[in-house]
Protein backbone atom coordinates (compact mmCIF):
# COMPACT_ATOMS: atom_id res chain seq x y z
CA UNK A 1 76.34 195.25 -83.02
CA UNK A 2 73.21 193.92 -85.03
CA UNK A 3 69.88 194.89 -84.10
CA UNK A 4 67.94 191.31 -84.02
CA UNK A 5 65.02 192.91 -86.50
CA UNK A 6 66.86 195.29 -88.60
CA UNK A 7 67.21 194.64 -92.15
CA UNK A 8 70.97 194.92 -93.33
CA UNK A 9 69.91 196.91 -96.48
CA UNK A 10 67.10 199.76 -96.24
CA UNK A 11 66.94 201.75 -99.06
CA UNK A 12 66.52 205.20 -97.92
CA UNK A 13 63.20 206.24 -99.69
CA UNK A 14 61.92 203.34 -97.21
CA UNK A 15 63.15 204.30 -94.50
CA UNK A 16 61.81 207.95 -95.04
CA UNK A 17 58.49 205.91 -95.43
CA UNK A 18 58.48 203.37 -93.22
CA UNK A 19 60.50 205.03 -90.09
CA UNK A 20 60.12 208.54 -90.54
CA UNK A 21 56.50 209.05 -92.08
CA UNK A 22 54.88 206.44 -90.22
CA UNK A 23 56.64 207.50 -86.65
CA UNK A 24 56.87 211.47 -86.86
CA UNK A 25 53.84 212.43 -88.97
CA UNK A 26 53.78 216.06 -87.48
CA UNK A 27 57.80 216.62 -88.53
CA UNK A 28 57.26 214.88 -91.91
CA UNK A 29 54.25 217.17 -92.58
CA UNK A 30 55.95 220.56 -91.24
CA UNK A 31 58.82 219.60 -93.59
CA UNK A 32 56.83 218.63 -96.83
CA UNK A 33 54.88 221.75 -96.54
CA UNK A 34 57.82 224.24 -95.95
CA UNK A 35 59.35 222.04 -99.03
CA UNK A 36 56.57 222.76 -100.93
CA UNK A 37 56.52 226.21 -100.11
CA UNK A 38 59.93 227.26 -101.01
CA UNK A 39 59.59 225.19 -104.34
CA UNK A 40 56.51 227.56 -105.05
CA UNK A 41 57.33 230.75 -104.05
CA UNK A 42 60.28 233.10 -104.55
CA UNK A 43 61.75 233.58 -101.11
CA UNK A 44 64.96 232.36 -99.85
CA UNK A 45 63.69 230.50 -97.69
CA UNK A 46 60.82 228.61 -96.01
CA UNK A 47 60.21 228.56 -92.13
CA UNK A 48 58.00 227.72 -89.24
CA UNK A 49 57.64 229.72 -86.73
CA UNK A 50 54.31 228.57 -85.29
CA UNK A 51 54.75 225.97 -82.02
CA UNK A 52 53.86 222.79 -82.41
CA UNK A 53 50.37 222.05 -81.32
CA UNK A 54 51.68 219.81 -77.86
CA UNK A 55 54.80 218.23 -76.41
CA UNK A 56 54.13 215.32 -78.64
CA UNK A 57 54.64 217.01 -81.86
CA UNK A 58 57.81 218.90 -80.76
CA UNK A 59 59.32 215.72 -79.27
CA UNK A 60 58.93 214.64 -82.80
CA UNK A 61 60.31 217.27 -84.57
CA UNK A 62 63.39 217.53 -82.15
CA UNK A 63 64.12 213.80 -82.68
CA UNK A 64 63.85 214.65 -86.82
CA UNK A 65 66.15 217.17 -86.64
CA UNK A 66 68.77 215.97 -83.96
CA UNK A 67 69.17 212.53 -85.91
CA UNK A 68 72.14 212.78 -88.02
CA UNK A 69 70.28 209.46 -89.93
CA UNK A 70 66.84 211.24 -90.33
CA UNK A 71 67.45 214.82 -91.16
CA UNK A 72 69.96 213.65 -93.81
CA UNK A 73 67.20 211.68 -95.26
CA UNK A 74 64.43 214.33 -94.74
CA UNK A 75 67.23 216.67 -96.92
CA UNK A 76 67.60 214.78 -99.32
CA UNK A 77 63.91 213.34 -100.00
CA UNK A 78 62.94 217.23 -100.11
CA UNK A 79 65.77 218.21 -102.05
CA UNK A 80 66.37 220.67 -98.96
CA UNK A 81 69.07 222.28 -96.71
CA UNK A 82 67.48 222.13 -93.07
CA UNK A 83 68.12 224.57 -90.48
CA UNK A 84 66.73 224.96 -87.20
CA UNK A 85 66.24 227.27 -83.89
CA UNK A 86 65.03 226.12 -80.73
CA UNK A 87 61.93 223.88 -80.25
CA UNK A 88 59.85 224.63 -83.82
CA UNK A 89 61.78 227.39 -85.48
CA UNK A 90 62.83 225.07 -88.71
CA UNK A 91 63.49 226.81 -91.80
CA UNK A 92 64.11 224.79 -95.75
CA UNK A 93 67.27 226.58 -97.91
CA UNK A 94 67.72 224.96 -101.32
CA UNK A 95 70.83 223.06 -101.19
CA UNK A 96 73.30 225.39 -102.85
CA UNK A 97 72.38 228.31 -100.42
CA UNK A 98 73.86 226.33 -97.01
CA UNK A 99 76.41 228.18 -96.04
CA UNK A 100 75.44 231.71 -98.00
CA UNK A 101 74.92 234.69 -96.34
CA UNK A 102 71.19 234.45 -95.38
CA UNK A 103 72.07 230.51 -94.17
CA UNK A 104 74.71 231.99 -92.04
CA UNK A 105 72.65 234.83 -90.65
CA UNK A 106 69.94 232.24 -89.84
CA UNK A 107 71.81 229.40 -88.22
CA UNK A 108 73.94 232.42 -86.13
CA UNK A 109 73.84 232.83 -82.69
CA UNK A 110 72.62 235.91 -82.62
CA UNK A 111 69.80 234.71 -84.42
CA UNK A 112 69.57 231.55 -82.09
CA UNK A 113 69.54 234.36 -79.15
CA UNK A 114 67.03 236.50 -80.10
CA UNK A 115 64.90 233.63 -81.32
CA UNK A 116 64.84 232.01 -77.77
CA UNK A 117 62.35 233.77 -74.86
CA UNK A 118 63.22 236.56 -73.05
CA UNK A 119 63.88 234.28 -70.44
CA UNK A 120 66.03 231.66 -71.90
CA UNK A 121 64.00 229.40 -70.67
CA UNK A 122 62.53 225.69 -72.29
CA UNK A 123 60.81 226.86 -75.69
């Protein structure tokens, strides 16, 4: 199936632009700065662990990081590995650390669990 306005070819760094820039301005931000951060400092890792601001801004970052098309493109724009916990909890890993120990321990669900409220309730 075509979609009737779709261009066949869209080279990535335009869709990152165009699509993901453009439509999810609070994700793209979170994401550059915890980029920037890791590039900068010496930790492991970068992550937020600050709620987004209202519903609209978490929508957006759920819909970055539960698109298989986006969050691939988000990775590789930042040069990143993303991670994420619930509603806001997203964390940068360079590349070559997915799937090391303090990856694991992140993405684990016993991290997932005692990142979540008491209550297990929506974020």
């Amino acid at each position: 199936m075509t979609v009737p306005h779709a261009p066949q070819l869209l080279r990535e760094e335009d869709f990152v632009a165009a699509t993901v820039r453009s439509s999810l301005p609070y994700a793209y931000d979170l994401i550059a700065k915890l980029s920037a951060e890791l590039r900068d400092g010496t930790v492991e890792f970068a992550d937020n662990q600050t709620p987004p601001p209202s519903e609209r801004e978490r929508g957006q970052l759920l819909r970055a990081l539960s698109s298989d098309a986006i969050r691939g493109s988000l990775e590789r724009h930042f040069g990143v590995a993303l991670a994420f916990q619930n509603c806001h909890r997203v964390a940068v890993f360079p590349p070559q650390a997915r799937g090391g120990r303090t990856h694991q321990r992140f993405t684990s669900t016993r991290a997932q669990i005692l990142n979540q409220s008491p209550e297990f309730r929506d974020c």
